[in-house]
N, C-alpha and C. Protein backbone atom coordinates (compact mmCIF):
# COMPACT_ATOMS: atom_id res chain seq x y z
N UNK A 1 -6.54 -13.69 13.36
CA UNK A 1 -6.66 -12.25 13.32
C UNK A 1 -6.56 -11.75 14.76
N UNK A 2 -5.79 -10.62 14.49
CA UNK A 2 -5.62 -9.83 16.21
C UNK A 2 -5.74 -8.66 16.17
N UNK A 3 -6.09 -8.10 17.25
CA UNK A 3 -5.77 -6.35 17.13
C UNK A 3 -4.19 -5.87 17.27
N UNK A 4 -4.02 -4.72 16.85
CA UNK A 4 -3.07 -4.03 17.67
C UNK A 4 -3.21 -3.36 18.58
N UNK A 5 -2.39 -3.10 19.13
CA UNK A 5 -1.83 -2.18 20.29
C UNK A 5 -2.47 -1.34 20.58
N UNK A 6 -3.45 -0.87 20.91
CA UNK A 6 -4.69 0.91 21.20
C UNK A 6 -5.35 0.44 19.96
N UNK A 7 -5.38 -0.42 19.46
CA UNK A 7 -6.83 -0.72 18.64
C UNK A 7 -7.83 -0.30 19.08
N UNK A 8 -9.10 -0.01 18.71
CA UNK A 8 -10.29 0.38 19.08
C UNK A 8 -11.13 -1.36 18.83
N UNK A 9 -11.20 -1.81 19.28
CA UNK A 9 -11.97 -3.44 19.28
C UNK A 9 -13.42 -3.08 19.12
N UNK A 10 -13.95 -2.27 19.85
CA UNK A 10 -15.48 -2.08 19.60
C UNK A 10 -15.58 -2.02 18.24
N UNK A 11 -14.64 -1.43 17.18
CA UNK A 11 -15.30 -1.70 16.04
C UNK A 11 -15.86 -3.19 15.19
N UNK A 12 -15.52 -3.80 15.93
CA UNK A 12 -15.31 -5.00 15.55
C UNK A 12 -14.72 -5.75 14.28
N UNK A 13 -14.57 -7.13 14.19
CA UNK A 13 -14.18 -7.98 13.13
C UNK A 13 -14.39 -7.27 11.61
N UNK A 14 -13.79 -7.58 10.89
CA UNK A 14 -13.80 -7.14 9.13
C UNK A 14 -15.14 -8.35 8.89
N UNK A 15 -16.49 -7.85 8.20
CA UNK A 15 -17.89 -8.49 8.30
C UNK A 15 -18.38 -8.56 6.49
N UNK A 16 -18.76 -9.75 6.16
CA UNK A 16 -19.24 -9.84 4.82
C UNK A 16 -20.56 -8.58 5.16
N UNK A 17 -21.26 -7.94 4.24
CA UNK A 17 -22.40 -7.24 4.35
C UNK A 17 -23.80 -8.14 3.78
N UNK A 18 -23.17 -9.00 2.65
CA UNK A 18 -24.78 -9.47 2.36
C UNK A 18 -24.04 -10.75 2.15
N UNK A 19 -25.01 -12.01 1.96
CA UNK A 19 -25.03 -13.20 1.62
C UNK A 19 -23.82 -13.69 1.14
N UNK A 20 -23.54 -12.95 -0.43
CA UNK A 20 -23.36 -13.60 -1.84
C UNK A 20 -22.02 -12.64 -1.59
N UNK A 21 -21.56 -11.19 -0.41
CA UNK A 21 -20.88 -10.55 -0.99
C UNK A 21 -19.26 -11.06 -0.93
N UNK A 22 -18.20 -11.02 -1.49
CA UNK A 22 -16.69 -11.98 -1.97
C UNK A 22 -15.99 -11.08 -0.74
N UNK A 23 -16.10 -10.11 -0.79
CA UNK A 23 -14.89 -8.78 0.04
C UNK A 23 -16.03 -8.40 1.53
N UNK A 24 -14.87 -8.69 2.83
CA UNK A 24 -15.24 -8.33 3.96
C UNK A 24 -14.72 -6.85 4.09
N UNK A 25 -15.97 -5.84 4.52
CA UNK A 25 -15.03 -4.26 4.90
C UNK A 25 -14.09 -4.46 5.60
N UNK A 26 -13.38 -3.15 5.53
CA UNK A 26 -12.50 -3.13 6.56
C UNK A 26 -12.76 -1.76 7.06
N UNK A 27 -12.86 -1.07 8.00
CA UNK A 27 -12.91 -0.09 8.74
C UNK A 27 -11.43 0.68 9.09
N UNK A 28 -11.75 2.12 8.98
CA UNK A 28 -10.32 2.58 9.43
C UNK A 28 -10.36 2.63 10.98
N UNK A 29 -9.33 2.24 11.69
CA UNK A 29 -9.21 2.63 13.29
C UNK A 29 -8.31 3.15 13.44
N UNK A 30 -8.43 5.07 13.67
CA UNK A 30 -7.55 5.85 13.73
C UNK A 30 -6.73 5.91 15.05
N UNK A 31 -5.73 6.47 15.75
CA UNK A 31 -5.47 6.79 16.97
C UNK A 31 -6.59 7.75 17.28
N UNK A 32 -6.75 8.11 18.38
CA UNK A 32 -7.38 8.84 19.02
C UNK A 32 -8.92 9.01 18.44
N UNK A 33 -9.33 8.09 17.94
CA UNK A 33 -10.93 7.97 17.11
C UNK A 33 -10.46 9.48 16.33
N UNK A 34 -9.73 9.38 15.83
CA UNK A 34 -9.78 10.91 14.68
C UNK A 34 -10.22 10.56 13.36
N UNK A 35 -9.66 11.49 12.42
CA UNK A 35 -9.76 11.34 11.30
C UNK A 35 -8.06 11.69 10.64
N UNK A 36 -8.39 11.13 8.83
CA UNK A 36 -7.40 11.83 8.23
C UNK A 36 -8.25 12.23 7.50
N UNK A 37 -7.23 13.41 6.88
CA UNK A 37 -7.40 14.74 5.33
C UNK A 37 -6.86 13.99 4.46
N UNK A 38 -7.41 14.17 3.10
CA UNK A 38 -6.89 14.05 1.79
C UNK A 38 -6.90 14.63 0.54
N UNK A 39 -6.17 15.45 0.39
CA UNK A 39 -6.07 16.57 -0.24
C UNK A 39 -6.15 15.55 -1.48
N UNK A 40 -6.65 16.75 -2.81
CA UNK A 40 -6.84 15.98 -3.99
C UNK A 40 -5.19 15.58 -4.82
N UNK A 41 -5.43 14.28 -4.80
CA UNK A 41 -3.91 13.99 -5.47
C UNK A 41 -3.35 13.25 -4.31
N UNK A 42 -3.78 13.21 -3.05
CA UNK A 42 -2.67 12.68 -1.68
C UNK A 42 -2.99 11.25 -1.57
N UNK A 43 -2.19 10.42 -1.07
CA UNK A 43 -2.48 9.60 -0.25
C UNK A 43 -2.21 9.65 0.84
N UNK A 44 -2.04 8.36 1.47
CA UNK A 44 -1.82 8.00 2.70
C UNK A 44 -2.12 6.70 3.31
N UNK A 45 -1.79 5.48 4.31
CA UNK A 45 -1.91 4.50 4.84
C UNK A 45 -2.72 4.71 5.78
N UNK A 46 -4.17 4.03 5.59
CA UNK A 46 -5.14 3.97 6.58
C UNK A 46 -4.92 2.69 7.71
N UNK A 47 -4.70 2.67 8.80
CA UNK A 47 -4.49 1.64 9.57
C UNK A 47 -5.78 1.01 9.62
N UNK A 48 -6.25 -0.45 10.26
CA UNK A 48 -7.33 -0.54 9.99
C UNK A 48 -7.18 -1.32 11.85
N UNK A 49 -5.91 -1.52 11.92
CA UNK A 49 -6.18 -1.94 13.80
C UNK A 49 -6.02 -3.17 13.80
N UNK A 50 -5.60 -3.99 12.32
CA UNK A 50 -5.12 -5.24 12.67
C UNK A 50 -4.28 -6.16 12.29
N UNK A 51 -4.24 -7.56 12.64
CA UNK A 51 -3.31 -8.21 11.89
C UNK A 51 -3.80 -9.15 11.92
N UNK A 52 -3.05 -9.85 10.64
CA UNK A 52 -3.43 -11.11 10.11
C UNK A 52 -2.88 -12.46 10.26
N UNK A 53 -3.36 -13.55 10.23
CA UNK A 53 -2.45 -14.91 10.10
C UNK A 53 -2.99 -15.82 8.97
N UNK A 54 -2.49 -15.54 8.02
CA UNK A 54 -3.08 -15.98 6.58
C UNK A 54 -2.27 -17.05 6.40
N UNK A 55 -3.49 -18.37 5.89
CA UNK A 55 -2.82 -19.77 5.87
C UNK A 55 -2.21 -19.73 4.77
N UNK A 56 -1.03 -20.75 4.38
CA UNK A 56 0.03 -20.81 3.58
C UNK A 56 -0.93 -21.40 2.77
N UNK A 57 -0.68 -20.60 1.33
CA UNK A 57 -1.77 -21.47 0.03
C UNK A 57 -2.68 -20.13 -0.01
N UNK A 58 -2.27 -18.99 0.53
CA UNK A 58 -3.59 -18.21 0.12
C UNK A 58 -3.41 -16.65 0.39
N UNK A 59 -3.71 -15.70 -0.14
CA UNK A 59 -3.59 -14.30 0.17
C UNK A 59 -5.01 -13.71 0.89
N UNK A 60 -4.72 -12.58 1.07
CA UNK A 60 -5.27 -11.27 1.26
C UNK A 60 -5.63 -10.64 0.13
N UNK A 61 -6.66 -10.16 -0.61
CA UNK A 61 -6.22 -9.10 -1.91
C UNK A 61 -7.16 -7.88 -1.31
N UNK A 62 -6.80 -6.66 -0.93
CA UNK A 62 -7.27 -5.32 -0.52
C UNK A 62 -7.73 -4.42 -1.85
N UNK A 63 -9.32 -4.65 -1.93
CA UNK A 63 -9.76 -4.38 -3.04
C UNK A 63 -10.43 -2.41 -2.89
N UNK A 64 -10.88 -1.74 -3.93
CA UNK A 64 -11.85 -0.72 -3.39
C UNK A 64 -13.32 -0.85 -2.98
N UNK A 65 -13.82 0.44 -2.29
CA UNK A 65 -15.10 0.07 -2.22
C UNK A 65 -15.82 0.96 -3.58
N UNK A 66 -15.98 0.26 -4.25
CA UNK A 66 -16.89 1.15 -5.34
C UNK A 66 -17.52 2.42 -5.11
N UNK A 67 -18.31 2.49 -4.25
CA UNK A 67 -19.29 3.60 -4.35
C UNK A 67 -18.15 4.45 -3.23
N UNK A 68 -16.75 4.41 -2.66
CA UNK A 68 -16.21 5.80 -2.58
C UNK A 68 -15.25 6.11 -4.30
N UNK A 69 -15.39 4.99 -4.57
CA UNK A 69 -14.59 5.54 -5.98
C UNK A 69 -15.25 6.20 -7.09
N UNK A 70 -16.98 5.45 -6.89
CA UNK A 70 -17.68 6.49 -8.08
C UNK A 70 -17.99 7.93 -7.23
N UNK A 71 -18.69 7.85 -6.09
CA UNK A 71 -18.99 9.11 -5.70
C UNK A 71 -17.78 10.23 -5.39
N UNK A 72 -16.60 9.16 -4.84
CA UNK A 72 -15.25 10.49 -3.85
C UNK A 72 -14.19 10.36 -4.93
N UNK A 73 -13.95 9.57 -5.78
CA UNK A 73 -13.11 8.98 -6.55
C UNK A 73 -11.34 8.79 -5.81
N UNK A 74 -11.97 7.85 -4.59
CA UNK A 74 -10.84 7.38 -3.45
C UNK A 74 -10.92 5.99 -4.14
N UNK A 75 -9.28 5.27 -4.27
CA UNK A 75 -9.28 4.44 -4.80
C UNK A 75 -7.76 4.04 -3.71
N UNK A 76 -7.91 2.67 -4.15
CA UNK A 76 -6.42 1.64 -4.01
C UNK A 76 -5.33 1.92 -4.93
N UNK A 77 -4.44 2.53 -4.92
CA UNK A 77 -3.28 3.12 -6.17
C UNK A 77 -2.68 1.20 -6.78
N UNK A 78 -2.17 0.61 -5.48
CA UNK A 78 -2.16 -0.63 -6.13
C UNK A 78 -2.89 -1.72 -6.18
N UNK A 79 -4.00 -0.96 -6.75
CA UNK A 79 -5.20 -2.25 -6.02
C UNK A 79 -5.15 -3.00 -7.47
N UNK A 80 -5.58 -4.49 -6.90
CA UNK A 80 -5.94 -4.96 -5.83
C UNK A 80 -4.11 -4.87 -4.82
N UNK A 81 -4.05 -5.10 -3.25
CA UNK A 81 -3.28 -5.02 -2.77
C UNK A 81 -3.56 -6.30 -2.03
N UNK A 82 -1.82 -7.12 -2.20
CA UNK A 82 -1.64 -8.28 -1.88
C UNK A 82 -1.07 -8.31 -0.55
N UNK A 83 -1.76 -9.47 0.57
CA UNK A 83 -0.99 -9.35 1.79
C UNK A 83 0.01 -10.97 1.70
N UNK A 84 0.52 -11.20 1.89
CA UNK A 84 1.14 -12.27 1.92
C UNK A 84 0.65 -13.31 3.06
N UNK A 85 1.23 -14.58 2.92
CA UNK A 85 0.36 -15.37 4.00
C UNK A 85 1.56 -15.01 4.94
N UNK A 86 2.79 -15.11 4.81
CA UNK A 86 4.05 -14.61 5.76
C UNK A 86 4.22 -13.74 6.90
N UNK A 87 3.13 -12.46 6.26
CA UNK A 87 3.32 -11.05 6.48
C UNK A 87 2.63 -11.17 8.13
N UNK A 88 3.01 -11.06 9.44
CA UNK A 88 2.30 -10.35 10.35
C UNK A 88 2.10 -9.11 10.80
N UNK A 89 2.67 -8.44 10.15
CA UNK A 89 2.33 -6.97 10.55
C UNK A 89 1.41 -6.15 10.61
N UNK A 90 1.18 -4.70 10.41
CA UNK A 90 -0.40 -4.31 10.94
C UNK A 90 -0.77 -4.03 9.44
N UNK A 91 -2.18 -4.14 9.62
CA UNK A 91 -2.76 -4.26 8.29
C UNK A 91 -3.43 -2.83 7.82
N UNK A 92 -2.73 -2.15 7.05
CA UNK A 92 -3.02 -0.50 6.69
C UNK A 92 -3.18 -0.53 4.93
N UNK A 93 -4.26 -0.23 4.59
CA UNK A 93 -4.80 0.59 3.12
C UNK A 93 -3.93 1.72 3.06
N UNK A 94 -3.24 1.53 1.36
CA UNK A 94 -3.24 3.06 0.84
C UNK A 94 -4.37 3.28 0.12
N UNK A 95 -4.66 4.60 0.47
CA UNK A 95 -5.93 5.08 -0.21
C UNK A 95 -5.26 5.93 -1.35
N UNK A 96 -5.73 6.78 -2.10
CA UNK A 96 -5.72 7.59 -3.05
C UNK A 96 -6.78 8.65 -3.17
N UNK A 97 -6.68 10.01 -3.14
CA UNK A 97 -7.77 10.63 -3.29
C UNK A 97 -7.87 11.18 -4.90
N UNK A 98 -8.26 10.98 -5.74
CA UNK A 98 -8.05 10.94 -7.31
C UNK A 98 -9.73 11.97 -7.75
N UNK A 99 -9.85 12.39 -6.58
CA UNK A 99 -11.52 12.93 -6.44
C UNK A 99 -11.15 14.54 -7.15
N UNK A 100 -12.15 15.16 -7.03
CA UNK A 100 -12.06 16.66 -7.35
C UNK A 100 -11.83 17.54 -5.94
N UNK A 101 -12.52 17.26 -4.95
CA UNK A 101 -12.12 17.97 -3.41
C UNK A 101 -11.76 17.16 -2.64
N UNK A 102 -11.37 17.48 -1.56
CA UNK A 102 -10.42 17.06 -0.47
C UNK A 102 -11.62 15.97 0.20
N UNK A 103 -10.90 14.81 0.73
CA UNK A 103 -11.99 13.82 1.42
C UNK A 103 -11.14 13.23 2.78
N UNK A 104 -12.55 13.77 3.81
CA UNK A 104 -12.09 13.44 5.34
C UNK A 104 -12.48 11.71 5.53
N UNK A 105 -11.53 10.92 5.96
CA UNK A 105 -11.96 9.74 6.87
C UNK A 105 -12.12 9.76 8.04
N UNK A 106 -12.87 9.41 7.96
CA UNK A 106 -13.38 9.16 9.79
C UNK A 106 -12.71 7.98 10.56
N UNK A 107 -12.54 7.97 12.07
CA UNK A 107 -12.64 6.82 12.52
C UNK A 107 -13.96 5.83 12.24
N UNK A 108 -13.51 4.44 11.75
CA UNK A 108 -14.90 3.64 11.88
C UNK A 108 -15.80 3.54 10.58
N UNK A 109 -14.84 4.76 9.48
CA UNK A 109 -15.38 4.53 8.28
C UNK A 109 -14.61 3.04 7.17
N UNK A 110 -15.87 2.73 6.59
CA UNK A 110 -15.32 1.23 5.78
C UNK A 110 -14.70 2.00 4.92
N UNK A 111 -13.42 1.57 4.59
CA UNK A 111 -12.86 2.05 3.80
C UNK A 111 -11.97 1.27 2.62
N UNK A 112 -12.13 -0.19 2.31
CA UNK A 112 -11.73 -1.37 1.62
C UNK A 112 -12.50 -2.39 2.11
N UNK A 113 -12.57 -3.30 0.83
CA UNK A 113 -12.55 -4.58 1.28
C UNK A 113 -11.35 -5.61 1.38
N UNK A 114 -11.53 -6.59 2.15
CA UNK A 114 -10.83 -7.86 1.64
C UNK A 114 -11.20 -9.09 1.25
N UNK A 115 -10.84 -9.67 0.10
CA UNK A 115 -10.72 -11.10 -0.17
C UNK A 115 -9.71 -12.06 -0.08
N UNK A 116 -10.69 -13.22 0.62
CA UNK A 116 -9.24 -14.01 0.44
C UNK A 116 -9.42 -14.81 -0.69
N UNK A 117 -8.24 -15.31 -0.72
CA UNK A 117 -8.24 -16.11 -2.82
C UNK A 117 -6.93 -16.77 -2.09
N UNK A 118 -7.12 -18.21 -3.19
CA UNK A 118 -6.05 -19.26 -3.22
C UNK A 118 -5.26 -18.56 -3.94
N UNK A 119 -3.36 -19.04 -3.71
CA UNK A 119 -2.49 -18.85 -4.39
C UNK A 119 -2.30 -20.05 -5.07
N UNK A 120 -1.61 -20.00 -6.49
CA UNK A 120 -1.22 -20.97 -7.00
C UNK A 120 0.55 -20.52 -7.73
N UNK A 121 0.74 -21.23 -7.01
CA UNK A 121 2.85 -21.28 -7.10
C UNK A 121 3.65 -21.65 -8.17
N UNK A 122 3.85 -20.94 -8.96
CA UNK A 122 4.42 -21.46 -10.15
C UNK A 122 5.66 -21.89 -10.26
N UNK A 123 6.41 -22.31 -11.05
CA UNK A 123 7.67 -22.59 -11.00
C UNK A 123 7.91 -22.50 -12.85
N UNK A 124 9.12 -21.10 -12.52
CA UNK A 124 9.31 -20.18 -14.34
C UNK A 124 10.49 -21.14 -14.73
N UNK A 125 10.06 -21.49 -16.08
CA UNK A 125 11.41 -22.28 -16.86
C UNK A 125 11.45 -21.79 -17.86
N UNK A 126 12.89 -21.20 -18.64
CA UNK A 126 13.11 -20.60 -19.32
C UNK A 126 13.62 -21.42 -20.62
N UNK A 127 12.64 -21.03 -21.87
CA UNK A 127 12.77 -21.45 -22.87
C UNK A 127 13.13 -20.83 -23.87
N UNK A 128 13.77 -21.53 -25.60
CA UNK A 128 14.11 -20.62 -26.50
C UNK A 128 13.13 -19.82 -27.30
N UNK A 129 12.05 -20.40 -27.50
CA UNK A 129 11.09 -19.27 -28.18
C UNK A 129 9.19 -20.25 -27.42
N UNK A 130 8.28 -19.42 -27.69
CA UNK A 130 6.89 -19.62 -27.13
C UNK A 130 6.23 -19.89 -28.05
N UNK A 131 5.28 -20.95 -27.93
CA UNK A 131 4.57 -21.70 -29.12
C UNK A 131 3.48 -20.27 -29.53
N UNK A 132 3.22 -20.23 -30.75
CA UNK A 132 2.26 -19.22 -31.41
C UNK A 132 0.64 -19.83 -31.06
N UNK A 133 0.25 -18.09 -31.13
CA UNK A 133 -1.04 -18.60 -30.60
C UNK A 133 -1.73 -17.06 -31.72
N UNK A 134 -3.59 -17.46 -31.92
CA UNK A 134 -3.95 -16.73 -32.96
C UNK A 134 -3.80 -15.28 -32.43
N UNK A 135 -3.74 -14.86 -31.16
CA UNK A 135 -3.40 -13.43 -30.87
C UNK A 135 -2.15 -12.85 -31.22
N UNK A 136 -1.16 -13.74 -30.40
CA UNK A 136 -0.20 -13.55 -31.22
C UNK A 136 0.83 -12.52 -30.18
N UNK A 137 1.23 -11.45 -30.41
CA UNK A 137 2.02 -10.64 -30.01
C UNK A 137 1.13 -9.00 -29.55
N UNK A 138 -0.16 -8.87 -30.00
CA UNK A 138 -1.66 -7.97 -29.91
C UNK A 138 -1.67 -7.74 -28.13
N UNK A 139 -1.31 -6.50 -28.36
CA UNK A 139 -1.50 -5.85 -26.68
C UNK A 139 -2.61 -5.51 -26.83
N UNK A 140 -2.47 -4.37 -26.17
CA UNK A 140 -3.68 -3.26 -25.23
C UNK A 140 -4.55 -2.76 -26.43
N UNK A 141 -5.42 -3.02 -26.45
CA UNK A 141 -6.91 -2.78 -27.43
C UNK A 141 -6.14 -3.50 -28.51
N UNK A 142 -5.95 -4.33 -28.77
CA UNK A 142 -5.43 -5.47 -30.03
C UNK A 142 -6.75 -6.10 -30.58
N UNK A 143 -7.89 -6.55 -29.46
CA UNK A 143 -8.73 -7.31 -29.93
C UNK A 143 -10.07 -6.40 -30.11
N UNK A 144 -9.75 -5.17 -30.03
CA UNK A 144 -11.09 -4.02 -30.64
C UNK A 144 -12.03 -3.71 -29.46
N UNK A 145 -12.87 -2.69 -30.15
CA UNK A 145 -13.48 -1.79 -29.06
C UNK A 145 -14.61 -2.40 -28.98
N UNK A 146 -15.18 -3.37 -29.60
CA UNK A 146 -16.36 -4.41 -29.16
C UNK A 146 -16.28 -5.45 -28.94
């Protein structure tokens, strides 16, 4: 892990908060310690000031933080969001503001987590038909509301 370029470093490293917790914050590090606006309905790419070197065999997944999604209803549009182990570039959240009023970020505010998680690599072979199973062909609410 590195900073970028006018990073703000005092914020320091992306930090588990408790013991047991899976996702390290990530903090936004704006230019000029500012903020962004988010009008209801907007997004936008929160920079967070860094980059990554993710070992081959494993991702990034850029999850939300719950309590801005129950209280601001700011969310990840493609969350979870995958970084690749490949990828060095700078590491920026889209947020979503999906809230009822407009929500300011601050410099220095946590604004995602990350986990890292093993990849596992498949290799697709294409066959003439898929063995049956008791679900069957049963999508989205197929198996009932309890």
């Amino acid at each position: 892990m590195t900073w970028e370029d006018g990073a703000d470093c005092s914020l320091g490293l992306p930090t588990y908060k408790t013991a047991g917790a899976a996702g390290a914050d990530l903090c936004a590090n704006l230019p000029d310690r500012g903020y962004i606006e988010l009008e209801v309905g907007d997004r936008a790419i929160v920079p967070t000031g860094l980059r990554l070197a993710i070992p081959a065999g494993y991702e990034v997944q850029i999850r939300p933080r719950s309590g801005l999604a129950l209280k601001y209803g700011i969310m990840i549009p493609n969350g979870p969001g995958t970084i690749d182990s490949d990828y060095r570039g700078p590491l920026g959240v889209i947020l979503l503001n999906g809230g009822a009023q407009r929500f300011v970020i601050a410099h220095g505010d946590r604004i995602a987590q990350m986990v890292v998680a093993p990849v596992v690599t498949a290799t697709f072979v294409e066959v003439a038909a898929l063995d049956d199973t008791a679900r069957g062909t049963g999508g989205f609410g197929s198996t009932g509301r309890h």
